[in-house]
C-alpha atoms as a PDB file:
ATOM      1  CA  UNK A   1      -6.012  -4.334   6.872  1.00  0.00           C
ATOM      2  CA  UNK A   2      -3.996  -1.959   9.315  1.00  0.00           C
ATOM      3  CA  UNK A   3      -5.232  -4.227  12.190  1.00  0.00           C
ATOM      4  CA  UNK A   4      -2.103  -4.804  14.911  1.00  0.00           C
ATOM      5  CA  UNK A   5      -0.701  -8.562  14.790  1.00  0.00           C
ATOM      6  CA  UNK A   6      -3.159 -11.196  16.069  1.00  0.00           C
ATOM      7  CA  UNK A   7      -5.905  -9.230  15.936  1.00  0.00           C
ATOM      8  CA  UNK A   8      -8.190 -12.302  14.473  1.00  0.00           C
ATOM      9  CA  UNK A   9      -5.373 -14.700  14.479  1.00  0.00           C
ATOM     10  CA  UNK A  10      -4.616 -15.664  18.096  1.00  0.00           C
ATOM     11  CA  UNK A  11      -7.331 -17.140  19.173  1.00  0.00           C
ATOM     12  CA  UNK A  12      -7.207 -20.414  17.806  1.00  0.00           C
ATOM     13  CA  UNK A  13      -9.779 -20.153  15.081  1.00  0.00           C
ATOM     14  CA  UNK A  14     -10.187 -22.262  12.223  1.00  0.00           C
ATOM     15  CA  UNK A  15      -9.881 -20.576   8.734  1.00  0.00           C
ATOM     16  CA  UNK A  16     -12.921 -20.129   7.933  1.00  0.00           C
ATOM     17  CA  UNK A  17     -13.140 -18.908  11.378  1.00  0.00           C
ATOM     18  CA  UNK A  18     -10.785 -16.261  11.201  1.00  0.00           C
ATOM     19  CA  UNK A  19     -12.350 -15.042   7.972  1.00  0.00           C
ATOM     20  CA  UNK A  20     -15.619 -14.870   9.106  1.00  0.00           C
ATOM     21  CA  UNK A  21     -14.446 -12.883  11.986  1.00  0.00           C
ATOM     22  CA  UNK A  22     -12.939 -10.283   9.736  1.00  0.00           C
ATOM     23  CA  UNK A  23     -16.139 -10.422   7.530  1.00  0.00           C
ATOM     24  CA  UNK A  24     -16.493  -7.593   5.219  1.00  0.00           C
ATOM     25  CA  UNK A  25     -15.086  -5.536   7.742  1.00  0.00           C
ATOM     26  CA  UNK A  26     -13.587  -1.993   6.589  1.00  0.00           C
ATOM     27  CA  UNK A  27     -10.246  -1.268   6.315  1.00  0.00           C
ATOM     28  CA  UNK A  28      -9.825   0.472  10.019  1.00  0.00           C
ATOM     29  CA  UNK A  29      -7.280   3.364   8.422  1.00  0.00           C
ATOM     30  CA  UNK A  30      -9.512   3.994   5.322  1.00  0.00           C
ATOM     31  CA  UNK A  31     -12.772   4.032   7.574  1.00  0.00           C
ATOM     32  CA  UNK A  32     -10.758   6.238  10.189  1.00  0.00           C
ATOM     33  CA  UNK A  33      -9.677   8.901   7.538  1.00  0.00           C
ATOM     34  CA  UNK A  34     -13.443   8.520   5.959  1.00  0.00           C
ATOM     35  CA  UNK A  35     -14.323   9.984   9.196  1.00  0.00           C
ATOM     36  CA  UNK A  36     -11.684  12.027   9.889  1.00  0.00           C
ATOM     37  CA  UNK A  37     -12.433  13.914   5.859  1.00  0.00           C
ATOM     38  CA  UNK A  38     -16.528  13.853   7.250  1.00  0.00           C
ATOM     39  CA  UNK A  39     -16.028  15.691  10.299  1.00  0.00           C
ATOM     40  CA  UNK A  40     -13.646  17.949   9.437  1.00  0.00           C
ATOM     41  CA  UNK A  41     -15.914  18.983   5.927  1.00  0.00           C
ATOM     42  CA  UNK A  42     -17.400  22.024   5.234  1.00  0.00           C
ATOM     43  CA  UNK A  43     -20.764  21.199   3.986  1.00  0.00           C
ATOM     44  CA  UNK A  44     -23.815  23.601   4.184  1.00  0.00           C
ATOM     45  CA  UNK A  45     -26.449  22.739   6.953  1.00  0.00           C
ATOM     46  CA  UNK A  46     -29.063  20.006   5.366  1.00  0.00           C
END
């Protein structure tokens, strides 16, 4: 998922812990170029 090593993993979870901790989380680099392509669009005022 792009997160750095341990992220969910070092802190002694169970499993099920560790997924539930990740949940249905984004991918952080697809959800960071989501919002880098938002910003940087040219779309006409609402």
């Amino acid at each position: 998922m792009g997160l750095p090593a341990g992220y969910v993993t070092d802190f002694g979870l169970p499993r099920t812990g560790e997924l539930r901790a990740l949940g249905n989380g984004a991918v952080s680099q697809q959800a960071e170029e989501a919002l880098r392509v938002l910003v940087h669009s040219k779309c006409p005022p609402a």
